[in-house]
PDB file of N, CA and C in Angstrom:
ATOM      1  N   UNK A   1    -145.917 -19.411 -25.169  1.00  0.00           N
ATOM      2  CA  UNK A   1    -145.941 -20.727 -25.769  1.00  0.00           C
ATOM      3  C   UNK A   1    -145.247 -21.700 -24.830  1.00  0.00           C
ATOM      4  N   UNK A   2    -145.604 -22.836 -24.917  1.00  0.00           N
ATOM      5  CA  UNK A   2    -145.294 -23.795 -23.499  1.00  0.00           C
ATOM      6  C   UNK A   2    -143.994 -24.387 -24.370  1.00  0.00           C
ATOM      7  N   UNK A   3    -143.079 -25.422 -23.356  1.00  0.00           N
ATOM      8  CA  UNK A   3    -142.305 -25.995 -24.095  1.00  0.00           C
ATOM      9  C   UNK A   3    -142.863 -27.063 -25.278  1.00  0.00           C
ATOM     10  N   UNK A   4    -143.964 -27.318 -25.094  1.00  0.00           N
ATOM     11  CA  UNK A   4    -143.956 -28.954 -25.680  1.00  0.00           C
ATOM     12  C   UNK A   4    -144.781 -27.793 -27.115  1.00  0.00           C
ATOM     13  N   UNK A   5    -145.475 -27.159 -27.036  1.00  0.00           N
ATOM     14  CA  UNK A   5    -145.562 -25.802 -28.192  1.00  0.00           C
ATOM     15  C   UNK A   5    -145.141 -25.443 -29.176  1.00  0.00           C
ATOM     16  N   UNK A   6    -143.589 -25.394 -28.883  1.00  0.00           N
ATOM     17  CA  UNK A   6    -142.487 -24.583 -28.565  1.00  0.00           C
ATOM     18  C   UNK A   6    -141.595 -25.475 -29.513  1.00  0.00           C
ATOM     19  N   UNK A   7    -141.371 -26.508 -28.594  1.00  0.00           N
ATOM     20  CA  UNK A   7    -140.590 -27.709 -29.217  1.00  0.00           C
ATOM     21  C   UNK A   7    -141.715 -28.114 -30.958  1.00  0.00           C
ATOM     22  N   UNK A   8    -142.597 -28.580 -30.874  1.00  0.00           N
ATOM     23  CA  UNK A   8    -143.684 -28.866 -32.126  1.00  0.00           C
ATOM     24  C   UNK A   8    -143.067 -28.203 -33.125  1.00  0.00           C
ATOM     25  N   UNK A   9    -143.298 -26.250 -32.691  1.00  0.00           N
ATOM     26  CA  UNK A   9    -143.285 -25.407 -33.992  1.00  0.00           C
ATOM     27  C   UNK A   9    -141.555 -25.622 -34.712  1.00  0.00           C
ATOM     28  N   UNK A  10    -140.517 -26.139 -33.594  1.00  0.00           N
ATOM     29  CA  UNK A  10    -139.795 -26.124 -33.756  1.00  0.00           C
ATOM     30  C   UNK A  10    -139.079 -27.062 -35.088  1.00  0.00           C
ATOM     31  N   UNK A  11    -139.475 -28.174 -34.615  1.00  0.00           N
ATOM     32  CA  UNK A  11    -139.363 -29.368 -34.958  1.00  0.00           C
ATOM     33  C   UNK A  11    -140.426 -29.249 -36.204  1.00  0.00           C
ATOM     34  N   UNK A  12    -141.481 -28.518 -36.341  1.00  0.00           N
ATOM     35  CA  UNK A  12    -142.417 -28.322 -37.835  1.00  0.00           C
ATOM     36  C   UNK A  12    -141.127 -27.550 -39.140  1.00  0.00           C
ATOM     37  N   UNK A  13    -140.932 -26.593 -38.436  1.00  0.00           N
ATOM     38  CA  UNK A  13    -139.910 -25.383 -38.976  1.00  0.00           C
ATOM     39  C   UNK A  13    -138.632 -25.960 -39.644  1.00  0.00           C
ATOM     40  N   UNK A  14    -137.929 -26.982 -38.589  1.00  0.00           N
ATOM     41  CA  UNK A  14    -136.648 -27.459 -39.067  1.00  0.00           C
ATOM     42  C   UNK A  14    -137.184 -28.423 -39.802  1.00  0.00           C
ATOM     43  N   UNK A  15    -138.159 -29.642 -39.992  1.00  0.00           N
ATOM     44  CA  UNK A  15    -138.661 -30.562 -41.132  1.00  0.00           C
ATOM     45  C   UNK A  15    -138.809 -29.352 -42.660  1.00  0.00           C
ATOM     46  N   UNK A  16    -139.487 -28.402 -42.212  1.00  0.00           N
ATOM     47  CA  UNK A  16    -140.197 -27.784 -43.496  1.00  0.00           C
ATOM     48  C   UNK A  16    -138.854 -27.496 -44.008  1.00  0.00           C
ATOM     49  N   UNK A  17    -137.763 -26.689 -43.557  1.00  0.00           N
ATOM     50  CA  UNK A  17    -136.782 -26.067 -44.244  1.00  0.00           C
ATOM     51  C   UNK A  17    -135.843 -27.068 -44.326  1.00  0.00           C
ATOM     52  N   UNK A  18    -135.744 -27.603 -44.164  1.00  0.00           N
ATOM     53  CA  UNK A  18    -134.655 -29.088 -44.540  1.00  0.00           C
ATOM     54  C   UNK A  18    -135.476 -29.184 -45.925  1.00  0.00           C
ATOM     55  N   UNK A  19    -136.625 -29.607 -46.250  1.00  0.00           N
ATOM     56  CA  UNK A  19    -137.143 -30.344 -46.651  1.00  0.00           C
ATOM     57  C   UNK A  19    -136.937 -29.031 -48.276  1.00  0.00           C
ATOM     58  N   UNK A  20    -137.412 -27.969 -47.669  1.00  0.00           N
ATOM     59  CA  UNK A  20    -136.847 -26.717 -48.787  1.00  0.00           C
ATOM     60  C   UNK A  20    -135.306 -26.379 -49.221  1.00  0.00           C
ATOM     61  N   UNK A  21    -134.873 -26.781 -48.089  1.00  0.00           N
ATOM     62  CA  UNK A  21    -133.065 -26.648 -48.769  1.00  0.00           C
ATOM     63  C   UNK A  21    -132.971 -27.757 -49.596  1.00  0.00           C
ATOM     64  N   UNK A  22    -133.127 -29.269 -49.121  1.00  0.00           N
ATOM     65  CA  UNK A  22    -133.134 -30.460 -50.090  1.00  0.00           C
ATOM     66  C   UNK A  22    -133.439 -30.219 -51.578  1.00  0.00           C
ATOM     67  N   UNK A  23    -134.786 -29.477 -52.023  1.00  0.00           N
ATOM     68  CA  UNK A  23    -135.198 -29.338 -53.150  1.00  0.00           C
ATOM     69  C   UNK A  23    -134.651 -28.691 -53.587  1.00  0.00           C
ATOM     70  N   UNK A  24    -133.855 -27.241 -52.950  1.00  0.00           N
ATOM     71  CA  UNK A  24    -133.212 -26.202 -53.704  1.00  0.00           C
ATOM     72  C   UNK A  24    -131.606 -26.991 -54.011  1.00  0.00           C
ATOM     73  N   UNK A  25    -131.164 -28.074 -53.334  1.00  0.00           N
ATOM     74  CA  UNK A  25    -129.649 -28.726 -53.849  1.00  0.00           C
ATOM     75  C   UNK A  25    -130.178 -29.139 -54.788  1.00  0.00           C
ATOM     76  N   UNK A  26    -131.329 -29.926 -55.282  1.00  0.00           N
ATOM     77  CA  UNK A  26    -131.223 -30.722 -56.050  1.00  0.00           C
ATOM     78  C   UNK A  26    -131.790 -30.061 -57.335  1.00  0.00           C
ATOM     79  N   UNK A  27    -131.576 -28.781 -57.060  1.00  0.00           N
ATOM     80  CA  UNK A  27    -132.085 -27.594 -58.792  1.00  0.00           C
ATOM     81  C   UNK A  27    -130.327 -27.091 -58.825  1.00  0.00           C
ATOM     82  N   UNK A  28    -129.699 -27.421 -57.905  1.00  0.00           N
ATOM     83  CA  UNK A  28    -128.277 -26.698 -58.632  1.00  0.00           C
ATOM     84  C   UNK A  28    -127.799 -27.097 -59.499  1.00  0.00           C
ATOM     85  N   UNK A  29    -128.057 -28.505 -59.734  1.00  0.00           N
ATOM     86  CA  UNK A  29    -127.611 -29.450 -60.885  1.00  0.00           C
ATOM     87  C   UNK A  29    -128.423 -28.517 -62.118  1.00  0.00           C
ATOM     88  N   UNK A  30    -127.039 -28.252 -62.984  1.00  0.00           N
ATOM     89  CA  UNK A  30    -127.238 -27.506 -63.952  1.00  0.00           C
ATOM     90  C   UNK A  30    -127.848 -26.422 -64.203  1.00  0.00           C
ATOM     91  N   UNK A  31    -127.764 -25.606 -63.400  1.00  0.00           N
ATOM     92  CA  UNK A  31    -128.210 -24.391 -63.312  1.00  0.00           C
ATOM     93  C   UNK A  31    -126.855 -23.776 -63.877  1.00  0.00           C
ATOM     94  N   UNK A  32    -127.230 -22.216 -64.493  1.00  0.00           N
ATOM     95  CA  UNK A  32    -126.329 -21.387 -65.131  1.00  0.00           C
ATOM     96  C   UNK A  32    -125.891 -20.761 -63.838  1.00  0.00           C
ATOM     97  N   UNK A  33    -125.147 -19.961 -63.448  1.00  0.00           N
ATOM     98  CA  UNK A  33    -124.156 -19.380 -62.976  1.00  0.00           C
ATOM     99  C   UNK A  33    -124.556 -18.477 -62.165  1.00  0.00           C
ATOM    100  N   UNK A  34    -125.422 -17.572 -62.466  1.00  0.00           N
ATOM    101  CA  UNK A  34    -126.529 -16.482 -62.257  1.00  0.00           C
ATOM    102  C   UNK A  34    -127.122 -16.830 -61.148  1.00  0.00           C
ATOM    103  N   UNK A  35    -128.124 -18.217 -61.688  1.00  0.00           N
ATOM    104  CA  UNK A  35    -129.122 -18.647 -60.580  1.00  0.00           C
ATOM    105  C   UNK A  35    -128.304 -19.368 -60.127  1.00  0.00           C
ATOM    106  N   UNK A  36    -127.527 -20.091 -60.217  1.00  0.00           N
ATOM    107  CA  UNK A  36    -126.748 -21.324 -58.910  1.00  0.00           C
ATOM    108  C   UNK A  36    -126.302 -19.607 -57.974  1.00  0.00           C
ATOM    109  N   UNK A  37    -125.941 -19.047 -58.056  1.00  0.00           N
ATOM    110  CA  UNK A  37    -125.708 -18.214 -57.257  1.00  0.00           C
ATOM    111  C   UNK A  37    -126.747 -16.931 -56.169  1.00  0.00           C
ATOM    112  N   UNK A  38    -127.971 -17.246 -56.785  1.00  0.00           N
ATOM    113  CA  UNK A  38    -128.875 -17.089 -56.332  1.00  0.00           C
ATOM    114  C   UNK A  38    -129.458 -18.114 -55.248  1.00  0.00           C
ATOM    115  N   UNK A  39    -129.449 -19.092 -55.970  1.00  0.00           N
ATOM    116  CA  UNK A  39    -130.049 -20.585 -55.273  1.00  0.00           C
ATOM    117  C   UNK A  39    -129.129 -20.410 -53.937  1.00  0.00           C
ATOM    118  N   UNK A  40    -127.990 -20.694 -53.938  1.00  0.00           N
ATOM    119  CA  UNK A  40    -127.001 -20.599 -52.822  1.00  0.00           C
ATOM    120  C   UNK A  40    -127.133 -19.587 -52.101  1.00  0.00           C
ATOM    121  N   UNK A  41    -127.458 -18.305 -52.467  1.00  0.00           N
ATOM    122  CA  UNK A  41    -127.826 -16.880 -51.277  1.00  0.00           C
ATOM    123  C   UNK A  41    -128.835 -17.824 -50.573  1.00  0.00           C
ATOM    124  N   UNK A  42    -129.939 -17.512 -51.218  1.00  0.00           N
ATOM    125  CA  UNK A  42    -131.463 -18.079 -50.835  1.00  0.00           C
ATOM    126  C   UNK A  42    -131.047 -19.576 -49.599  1.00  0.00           C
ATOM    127  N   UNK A  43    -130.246 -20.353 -50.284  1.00  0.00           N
ATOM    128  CA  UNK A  43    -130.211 -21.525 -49.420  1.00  0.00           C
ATOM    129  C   UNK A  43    -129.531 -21.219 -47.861  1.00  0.00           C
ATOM    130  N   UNK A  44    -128.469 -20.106 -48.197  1.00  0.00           N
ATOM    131  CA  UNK A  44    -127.836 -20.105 -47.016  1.00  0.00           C
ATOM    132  C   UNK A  44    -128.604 -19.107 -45.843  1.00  0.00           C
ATOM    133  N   UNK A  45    -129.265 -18.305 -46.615  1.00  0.00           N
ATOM    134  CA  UNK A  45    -130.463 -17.620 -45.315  1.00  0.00           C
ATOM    135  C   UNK A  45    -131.305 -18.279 -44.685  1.00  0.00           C
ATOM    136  N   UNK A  46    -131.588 -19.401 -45.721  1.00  0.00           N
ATOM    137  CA  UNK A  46    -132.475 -20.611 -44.434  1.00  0.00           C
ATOM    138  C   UNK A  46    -132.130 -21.440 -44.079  1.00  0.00           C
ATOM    139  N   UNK A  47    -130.612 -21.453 -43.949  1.00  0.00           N
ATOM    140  CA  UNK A  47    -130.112 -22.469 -42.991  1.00  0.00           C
ATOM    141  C   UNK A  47    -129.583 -21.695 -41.982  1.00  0.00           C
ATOM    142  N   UNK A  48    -129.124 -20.167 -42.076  1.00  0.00           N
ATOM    143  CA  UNK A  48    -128.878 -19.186 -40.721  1.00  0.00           C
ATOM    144  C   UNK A  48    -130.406 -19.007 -40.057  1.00  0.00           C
ATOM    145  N   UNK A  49    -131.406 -18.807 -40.717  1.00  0.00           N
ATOM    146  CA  UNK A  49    -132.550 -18.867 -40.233  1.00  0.00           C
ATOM    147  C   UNK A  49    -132.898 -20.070 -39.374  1.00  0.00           C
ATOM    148  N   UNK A  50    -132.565 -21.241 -39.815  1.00  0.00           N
ATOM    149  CA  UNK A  50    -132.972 -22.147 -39.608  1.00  0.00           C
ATOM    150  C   UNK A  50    -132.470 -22.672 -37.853  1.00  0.00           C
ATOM    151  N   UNK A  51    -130.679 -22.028 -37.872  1.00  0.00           N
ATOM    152  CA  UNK A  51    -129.711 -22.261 -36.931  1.00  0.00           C
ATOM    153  C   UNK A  51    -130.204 -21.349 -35.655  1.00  0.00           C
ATOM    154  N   UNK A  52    -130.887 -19.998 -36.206  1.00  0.00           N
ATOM    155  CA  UNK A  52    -131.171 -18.535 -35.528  1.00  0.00           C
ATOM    156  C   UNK A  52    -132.637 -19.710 -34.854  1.00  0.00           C
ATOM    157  N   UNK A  53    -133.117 -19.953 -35.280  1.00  0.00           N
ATOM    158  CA  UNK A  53    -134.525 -20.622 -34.440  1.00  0.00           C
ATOM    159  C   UNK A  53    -134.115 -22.063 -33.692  1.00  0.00           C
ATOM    160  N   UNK A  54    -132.798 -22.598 -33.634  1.00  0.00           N
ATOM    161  CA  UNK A  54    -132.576 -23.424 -32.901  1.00  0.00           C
ATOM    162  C   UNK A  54    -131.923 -22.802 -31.839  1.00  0.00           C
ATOM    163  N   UNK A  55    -131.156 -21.824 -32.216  1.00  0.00           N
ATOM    164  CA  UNK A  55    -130.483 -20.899 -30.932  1.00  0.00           C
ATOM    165  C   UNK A  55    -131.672 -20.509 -29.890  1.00  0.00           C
ATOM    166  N   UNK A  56    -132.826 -19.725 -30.567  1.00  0.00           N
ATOM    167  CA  UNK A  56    -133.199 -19.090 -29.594  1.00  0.00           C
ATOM    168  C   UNK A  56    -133.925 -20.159 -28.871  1.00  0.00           C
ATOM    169  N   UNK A  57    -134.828 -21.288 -29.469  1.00  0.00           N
ATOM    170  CA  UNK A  57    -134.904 -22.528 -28.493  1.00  0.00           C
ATOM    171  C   UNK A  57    -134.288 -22.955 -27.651  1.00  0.00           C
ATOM    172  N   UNK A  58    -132.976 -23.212 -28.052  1.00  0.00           N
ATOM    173  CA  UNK A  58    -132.078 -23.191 -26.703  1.00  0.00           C
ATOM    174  C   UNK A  58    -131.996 -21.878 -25.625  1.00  0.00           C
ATOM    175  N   UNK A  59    -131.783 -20.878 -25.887  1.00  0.00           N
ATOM    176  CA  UNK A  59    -131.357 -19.986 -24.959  1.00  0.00           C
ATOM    177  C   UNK A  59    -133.107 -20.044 -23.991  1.00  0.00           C
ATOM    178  N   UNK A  60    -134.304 -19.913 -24.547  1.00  0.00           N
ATOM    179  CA  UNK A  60    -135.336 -19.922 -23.948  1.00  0.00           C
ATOM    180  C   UNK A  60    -135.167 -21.007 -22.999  1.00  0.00           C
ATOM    181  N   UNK A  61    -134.939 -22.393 -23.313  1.00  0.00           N
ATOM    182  CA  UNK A  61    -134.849 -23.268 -22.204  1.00  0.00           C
ATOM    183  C   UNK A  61    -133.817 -23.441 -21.207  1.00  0.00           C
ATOM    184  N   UNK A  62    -132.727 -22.508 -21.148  1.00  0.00           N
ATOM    185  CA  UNK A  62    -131.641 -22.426 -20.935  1.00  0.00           C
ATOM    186  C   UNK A  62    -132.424 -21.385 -19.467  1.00  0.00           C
ATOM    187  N   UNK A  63    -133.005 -20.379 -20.127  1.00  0.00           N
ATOM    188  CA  UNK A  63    -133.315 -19.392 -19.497  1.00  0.00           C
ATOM    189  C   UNK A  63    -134.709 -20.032 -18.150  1.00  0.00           C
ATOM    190  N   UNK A  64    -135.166 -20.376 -18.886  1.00  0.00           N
ATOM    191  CA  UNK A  64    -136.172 -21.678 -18.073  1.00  0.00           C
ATOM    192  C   UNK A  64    -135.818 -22.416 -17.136  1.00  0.00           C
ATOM    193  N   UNK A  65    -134.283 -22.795 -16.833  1.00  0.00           N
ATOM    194  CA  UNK A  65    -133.882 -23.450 -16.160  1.00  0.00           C
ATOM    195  C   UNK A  65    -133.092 -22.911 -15.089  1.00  0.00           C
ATOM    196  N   UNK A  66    -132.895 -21.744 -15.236  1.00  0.00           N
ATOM    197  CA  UNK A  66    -132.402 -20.556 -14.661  1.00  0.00           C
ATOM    198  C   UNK A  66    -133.876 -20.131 -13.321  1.00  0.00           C
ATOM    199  N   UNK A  67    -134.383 -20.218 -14.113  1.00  0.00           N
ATOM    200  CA  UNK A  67    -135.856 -19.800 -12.887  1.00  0.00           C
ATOM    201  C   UNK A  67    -135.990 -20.254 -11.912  1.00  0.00           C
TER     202      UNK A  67
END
């Protein structure tokens, strides 16, 4: 995948999951205990997910520049 590819899926990925964490803050409001604690697992794997696909973007171009 080229950079400008690369960068797109990137930049698709971090809009989509922003855009999915946003909706999941705004269901914590009043949620029972159970699911707010669910909601919050769920939220925080796609924001390590989210961090894990900006890392490896970086290290790829990092590595790119190395060449």
């Amino acid at each position: 995948m080229g950079n400008d590819d690369a960068l797109t899926s990137l930049v698709h990925d971090i809009k989509a999951k922003c855009a999915n964490l946003k909706s999941a803050a705004a269901m914590l409001r009043g949620e029972a205990s159970k699911e707010e604690h669910e909601l919050l697992r769920l939220m925080s794997r796609q924001a390590r997910s989210l961090a894990d696909e900006i890392s490896a973007y970086q290290a790829r171009r990092l590595g790119e520049r190395l060449k």
